[in-house]
N, C-alpha and C. Protein backbone atom coordinates (compact mmCIF):
# COMPACT_ATOMS: atom_id res chain seq x y z
N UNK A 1 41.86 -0.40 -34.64
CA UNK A 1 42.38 0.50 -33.66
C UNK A 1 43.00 -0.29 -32.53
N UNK A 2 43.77 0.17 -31.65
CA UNK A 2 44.68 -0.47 -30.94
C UNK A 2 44.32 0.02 -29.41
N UNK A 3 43.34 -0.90 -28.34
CA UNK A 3 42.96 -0.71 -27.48
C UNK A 3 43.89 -1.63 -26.54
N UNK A 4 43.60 -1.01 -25.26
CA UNK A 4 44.56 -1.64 -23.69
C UNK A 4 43.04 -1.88 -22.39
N UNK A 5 43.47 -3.03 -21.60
CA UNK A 5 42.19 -2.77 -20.65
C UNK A 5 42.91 -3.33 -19.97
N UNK A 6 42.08 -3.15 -18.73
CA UNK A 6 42.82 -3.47 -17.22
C UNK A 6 41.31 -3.67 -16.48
N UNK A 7 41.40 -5.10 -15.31
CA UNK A 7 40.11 -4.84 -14.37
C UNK A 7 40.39 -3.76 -13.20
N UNK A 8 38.96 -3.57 -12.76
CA UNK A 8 38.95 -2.04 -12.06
C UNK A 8 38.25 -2.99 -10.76
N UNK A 9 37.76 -4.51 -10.69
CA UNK A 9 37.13 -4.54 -9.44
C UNK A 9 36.48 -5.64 -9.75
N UNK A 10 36.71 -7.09 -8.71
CA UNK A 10 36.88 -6.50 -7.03
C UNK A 10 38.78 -6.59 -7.47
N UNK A 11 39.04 -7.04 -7.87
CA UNK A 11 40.57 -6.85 -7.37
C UNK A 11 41.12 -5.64 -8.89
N UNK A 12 41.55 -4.49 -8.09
CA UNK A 12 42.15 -3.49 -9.22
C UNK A 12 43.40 -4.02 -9.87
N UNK A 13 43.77 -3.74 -10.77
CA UNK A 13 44.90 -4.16 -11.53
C UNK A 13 46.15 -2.59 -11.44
N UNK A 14 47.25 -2.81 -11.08
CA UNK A 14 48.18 -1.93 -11.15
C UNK A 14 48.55 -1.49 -12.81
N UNK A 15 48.94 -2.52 -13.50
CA UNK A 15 49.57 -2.10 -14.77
C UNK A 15 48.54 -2.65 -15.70
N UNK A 16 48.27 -2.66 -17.19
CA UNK A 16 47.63 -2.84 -18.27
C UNK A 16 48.07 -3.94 -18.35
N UNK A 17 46.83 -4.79 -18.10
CA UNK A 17 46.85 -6.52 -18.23
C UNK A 17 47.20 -6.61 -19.59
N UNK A 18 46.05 -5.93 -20.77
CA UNK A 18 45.88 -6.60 -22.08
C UNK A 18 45.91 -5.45 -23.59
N UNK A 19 46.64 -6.15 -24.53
CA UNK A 19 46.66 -4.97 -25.39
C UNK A 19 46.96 -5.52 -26.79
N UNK A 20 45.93 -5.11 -27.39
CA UNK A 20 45.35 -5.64 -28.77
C UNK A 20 44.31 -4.94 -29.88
N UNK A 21 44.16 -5.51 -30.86
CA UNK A 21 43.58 -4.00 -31.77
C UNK A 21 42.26 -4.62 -31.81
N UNK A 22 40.98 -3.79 -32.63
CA UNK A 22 40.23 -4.39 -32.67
C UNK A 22 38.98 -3.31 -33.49
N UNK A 23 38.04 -3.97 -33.86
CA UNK A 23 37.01 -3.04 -35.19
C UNK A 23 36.82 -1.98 -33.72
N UNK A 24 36.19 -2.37 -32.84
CA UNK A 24 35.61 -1.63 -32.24
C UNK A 24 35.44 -1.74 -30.42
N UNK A 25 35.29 -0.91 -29.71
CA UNK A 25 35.41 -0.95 -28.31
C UNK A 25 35.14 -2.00 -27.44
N UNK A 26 33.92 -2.31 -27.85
CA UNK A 26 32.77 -3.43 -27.62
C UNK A 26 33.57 -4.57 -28.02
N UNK A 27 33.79 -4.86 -29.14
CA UNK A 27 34.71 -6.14 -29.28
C UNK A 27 35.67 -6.78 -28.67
N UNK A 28 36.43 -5.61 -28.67
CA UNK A 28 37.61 -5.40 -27.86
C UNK A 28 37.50 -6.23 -26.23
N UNK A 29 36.62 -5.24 -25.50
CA UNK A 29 35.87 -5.73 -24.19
C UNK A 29 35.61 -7.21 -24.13
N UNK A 30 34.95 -7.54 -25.32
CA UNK A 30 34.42 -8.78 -25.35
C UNK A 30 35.78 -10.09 -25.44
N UNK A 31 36.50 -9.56 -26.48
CA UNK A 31 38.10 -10.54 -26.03
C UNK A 31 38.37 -10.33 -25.51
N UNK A 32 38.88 -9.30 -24.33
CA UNK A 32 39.48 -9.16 -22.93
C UNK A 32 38.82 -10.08 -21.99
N UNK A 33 37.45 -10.41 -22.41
CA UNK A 33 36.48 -10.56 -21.06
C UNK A 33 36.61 -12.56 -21.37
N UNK A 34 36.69 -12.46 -22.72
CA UNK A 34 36.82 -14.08 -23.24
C UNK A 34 38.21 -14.47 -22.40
N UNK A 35 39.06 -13.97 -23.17
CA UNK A 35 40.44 -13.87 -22.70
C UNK A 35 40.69 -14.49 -21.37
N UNK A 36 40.51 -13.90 -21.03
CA UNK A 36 41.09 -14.09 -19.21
C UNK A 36 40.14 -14.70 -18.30
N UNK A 37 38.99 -15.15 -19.08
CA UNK A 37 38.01 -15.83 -18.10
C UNK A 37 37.76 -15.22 -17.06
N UNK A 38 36.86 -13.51 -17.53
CA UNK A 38 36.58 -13.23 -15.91
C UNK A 38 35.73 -13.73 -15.31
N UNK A 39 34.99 -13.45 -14.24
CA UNK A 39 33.85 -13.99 -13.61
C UNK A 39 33.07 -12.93 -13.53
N UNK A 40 31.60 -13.42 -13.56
CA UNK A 40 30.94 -12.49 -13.13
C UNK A 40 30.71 -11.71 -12.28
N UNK A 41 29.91 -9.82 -12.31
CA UNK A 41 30.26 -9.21 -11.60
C UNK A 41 31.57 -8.40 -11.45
N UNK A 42 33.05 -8.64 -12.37
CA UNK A 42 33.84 -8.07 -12.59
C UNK A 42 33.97 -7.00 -13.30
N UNK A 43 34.15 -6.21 -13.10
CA UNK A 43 34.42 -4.83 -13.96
C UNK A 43 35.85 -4.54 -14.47
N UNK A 44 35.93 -4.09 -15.60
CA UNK A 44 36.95 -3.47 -15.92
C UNK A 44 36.81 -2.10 -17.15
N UNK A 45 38.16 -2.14 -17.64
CA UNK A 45 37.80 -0.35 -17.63
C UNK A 45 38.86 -0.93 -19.51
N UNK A 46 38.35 -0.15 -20.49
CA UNK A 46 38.78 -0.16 -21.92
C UNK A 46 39.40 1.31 -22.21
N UNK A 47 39.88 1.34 -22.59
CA UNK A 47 41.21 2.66 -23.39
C UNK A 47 41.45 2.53 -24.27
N UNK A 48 40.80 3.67 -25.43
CA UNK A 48 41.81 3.29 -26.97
C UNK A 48 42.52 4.12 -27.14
N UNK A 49 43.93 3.59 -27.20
CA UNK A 49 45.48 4.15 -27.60
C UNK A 49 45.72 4.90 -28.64
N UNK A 50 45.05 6.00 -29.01
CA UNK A 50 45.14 7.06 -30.12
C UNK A 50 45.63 8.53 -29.26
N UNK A 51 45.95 8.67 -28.28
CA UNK A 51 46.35 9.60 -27.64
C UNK A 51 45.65 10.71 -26.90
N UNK A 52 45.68 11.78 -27.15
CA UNK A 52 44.73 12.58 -26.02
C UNK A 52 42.98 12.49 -26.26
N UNK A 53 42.89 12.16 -27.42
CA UNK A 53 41.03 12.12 -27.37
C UNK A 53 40.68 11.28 -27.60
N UNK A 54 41.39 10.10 -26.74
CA UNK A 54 40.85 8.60 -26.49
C UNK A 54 39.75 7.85 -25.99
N UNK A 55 39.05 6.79 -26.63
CA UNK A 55 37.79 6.96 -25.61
C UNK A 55 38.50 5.75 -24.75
N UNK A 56 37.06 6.09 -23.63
CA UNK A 56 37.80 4.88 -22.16
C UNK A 56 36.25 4.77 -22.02
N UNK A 57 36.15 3.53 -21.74
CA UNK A 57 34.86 2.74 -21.28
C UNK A 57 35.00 1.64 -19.96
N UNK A 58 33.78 1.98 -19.24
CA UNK A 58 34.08 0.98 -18.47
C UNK A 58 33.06 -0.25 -18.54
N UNK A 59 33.17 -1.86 -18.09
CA UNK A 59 32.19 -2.24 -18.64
C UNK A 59 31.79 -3.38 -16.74
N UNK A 60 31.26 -4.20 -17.05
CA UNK A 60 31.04 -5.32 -16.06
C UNK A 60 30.53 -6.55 -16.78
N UNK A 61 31.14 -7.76 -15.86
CA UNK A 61 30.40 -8.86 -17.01
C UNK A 61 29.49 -9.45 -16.41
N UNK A 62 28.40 -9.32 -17.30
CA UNK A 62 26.92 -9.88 -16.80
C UNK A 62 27.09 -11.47 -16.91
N UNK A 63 27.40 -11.70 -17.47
CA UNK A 63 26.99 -13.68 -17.77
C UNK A 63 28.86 -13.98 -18.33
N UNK A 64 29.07 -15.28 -18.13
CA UNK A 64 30.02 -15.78 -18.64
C UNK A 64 30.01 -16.66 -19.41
N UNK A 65 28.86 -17.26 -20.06
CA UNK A 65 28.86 -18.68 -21.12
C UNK A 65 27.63 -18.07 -21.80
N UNK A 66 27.74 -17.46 -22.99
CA UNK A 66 28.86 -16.65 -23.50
C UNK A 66 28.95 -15.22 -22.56
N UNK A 67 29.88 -14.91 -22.59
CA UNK A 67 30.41 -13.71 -22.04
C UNK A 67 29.18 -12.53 -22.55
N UNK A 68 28.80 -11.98 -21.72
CA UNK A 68 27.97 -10.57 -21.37
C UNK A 68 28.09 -9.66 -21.20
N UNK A 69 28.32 -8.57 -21.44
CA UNK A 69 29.39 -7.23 -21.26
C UNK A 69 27.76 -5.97 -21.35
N UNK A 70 28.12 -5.16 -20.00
CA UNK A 70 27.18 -3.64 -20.31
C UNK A 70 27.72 -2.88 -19.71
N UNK A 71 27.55 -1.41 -20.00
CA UNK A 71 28.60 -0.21 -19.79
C UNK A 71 28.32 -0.31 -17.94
N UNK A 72 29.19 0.26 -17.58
CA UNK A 72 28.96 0.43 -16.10
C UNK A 72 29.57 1.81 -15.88
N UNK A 73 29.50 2.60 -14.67
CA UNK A 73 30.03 3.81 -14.41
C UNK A 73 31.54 3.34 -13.19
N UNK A 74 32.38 4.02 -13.56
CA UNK A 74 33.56 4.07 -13.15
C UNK A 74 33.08 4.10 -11.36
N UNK A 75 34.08 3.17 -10.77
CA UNK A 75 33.74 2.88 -8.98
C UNK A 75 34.82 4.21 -8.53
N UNK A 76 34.15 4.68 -7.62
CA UNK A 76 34.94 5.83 -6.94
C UNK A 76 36.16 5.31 -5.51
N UNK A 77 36.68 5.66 -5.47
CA UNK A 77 37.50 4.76 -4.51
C UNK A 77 38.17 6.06 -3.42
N UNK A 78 38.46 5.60 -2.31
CA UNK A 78 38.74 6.35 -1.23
C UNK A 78 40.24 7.04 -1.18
N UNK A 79 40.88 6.53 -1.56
CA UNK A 79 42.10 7.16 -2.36
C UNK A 79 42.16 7.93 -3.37
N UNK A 80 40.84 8.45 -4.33
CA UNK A 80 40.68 8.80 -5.73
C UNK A 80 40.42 10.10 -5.02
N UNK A 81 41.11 11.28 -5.88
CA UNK A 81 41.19 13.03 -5.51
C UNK A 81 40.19 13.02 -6.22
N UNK A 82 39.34 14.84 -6.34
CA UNK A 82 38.27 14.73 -7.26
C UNK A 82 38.85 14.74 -8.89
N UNK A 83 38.12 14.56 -9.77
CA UNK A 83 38.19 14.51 -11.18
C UNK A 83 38.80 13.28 -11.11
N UNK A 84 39.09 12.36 -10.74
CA UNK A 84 40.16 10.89 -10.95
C UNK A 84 38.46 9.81 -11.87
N UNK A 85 36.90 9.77 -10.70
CA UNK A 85 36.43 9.24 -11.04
C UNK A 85 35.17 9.74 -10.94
N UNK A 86 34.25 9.46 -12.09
CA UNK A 86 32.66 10.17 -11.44
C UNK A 86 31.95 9.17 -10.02
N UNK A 87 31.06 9.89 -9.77
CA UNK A 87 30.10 9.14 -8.68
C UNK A 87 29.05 8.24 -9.40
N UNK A 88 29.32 7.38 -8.76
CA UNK A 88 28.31 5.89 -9.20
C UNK A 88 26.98 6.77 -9.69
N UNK A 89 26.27 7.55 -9.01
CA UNK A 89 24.86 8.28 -9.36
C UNK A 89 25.11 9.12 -10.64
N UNK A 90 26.28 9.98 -10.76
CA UNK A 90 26.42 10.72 -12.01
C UNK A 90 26.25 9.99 -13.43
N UNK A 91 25.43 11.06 -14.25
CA UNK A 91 25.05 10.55 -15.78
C UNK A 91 26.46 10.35 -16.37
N UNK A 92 26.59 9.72 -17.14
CA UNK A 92 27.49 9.35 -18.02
C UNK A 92 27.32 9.15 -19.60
N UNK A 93 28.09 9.33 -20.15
CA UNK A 93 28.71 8.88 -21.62
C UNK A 93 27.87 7.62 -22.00
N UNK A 94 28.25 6.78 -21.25
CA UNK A 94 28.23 5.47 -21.61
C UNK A 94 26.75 4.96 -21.15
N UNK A 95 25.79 5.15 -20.38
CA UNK A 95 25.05 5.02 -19.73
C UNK A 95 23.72 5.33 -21.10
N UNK A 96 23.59 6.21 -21.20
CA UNK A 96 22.25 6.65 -22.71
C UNK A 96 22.31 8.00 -22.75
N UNK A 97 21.21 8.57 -22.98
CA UNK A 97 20.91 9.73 -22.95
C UNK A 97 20.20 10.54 -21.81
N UNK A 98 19.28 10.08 -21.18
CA UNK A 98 18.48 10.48 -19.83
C UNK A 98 19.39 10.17 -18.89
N UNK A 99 19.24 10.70 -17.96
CA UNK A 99 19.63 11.29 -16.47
C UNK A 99 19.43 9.51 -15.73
N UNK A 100 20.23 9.00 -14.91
CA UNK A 100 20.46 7.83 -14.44
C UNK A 100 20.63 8.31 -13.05
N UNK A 101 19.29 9.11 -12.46
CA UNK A 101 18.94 9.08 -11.18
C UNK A 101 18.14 8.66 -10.43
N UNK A 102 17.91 7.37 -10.88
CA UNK A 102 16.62 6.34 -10.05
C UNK A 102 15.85 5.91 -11.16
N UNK A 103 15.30 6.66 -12.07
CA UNK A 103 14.13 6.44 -13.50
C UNK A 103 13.12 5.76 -12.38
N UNK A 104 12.75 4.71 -13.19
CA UNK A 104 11.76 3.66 -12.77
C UNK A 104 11.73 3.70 -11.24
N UNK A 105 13.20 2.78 -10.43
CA UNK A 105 13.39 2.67 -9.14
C UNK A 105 12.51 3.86 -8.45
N UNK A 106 13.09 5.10 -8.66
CA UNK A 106 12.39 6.45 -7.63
C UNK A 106 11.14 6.54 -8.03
N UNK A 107 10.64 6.02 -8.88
CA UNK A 107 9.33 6.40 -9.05
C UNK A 107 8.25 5.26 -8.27
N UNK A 108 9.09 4.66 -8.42
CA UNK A 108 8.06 3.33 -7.60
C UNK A 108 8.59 3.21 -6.12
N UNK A 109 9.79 3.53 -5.37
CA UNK A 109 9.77 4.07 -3.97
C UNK A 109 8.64 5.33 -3.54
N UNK A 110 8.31 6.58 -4.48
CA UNK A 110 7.70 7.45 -4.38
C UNK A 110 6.23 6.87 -4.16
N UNK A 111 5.51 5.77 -5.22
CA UNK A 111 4.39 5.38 -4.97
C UNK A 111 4.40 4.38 -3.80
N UNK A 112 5.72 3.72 -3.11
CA UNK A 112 5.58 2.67 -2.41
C UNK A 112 5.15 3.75 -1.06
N UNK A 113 5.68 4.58 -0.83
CA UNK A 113 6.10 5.55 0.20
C UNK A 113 4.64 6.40 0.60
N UNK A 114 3.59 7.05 -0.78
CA UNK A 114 1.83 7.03 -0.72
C UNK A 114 1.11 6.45 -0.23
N UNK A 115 1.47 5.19 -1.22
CA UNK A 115 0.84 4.22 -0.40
C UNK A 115 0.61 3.41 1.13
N UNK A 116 2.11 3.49 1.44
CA UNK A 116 2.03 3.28 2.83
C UNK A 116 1.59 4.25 3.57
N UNK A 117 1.60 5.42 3.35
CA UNK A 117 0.78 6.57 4.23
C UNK A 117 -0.40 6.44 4.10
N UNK A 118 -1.59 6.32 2.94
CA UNK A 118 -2.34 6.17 2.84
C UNK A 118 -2.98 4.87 3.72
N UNK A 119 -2.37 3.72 3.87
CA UNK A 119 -2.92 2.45 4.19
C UNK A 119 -2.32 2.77 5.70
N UNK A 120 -1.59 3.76 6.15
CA UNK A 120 -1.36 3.94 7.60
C UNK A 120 -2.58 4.89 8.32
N UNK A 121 -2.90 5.83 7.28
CA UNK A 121 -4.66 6.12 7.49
C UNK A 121 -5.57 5.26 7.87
N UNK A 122 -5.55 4.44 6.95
CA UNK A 122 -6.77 3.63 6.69
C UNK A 122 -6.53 2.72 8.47
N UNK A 123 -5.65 1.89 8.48
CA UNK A 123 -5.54 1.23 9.78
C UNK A 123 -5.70 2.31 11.36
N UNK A 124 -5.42 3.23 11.05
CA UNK A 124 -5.43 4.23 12.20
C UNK A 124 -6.97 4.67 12.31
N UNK A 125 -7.43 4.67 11.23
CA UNK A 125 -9.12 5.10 11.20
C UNK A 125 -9.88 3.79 11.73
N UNK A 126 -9.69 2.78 10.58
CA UNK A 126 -10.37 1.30 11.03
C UNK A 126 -9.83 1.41 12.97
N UNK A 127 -8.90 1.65 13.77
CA UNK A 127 -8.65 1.57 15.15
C UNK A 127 -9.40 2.47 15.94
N UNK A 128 -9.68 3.14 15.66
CA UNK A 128 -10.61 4.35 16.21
C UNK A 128 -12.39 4.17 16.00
N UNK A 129 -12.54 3.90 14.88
CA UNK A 129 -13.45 3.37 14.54
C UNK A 129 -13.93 2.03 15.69
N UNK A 130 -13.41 0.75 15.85
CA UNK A 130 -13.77 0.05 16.38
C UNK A 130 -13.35 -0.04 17.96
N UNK A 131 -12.31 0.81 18.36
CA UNK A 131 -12.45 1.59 20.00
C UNK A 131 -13.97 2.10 20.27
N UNK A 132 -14.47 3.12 18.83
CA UNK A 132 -15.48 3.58 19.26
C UNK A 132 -16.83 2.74 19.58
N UNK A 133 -16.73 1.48 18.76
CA UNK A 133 -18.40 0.66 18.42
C UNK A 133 -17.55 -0.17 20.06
N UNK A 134 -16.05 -0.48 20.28
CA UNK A 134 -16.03 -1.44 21.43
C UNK A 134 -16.33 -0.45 22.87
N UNK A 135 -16.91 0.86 22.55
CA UNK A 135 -16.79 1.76 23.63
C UNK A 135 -18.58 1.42 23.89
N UNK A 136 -19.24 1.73 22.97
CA UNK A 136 -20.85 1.80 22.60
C UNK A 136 -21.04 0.61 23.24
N UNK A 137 -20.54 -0.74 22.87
CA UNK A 137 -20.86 -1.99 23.48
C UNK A 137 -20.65 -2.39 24.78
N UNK A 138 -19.73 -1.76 25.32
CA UNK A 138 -19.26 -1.91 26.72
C UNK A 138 -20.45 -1.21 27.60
N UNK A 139 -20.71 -0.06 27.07
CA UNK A 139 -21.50 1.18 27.93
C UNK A 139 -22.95 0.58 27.83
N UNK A 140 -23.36 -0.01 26.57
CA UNK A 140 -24.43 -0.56 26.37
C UNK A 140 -24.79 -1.96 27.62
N UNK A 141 -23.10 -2.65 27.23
CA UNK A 141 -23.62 -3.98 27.95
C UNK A 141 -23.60 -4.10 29.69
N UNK A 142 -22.44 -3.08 29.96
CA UNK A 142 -22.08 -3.25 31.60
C UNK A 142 -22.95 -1.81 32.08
N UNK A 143 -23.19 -0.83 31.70
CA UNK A 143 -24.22 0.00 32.22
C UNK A 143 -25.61 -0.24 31.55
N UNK A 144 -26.08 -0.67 30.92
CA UNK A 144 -27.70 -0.75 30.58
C UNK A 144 -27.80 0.55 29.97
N UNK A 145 -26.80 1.40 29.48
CA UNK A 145 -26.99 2.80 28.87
C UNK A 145 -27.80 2.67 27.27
N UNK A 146 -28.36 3.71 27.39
CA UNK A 146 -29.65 3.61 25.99
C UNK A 146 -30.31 3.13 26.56
């Protein structure tokens, strides 16, 4: 099949850098990414040239010796009307099957966030607590009370 790609970032590309056939999307990506020696952290965006029900992928390159490629979600840009690009947070195609709204991350801010309430108890009690025994000792030692 006969795919085109272009990088999407940090520097966007105006016209279709590269265009060549290939078994499959992934491959494809992977000579674009050989190709041109990107660097890491670069993103770019894949198109296969079969016409209106084309797929388009976007990818980023993780490692460069050997080249590393994983799907990434399309960057929204301040010039982009709606429908041009999804939001970095929105599920995607390319992403799996479950919802790519924190997973793991939110779940462990949620317990980080308990926990610190809980241990903001605990120090607020332990302070009160020993106001009270430094109250007993004072009254004990400078009045002779008891």
């Amino acid at each position: 099949m006969k795919y085109t790609a272009r990088c999407t970032w940090p520097e966007k590309s105006k016209s279709w850098e590269y265009l060549g056939e290939s078994e499959s999307l992934e491959e494809f990506a992977l000579a674009f990414a050989t190709d041109k020696a990107l660097a890491v952290d670069t993103e770019f965006v894949v198109i296969e040239k079969a016409g209106a029900e084309s797929e388009i992928e976007f990818f980023k390159v993780t490692r460069a010796s050997p080249y590393g490629l994983v799907t990434a979600a399309p960057r929204v840009e301040s010039e982009s009307g709606p429908g041009k690009a999804a939001p970095q947070d929105a599920p995607t195609a390319a992403v799996g099957g479950d919802d790519n709204f924190g997973g793991v991350e939110a779940i462990a801010g949620a317990w980080r966030g308990v926990i610190a309430n809980v241990l903001m108890f605990v120090k607020a009690g332990a302070a009160a607590l020993l106001f009270f025994l430094a109250a007993i000792f004072l009254a004990k030692w400078l009045f002779n009370a008891w």
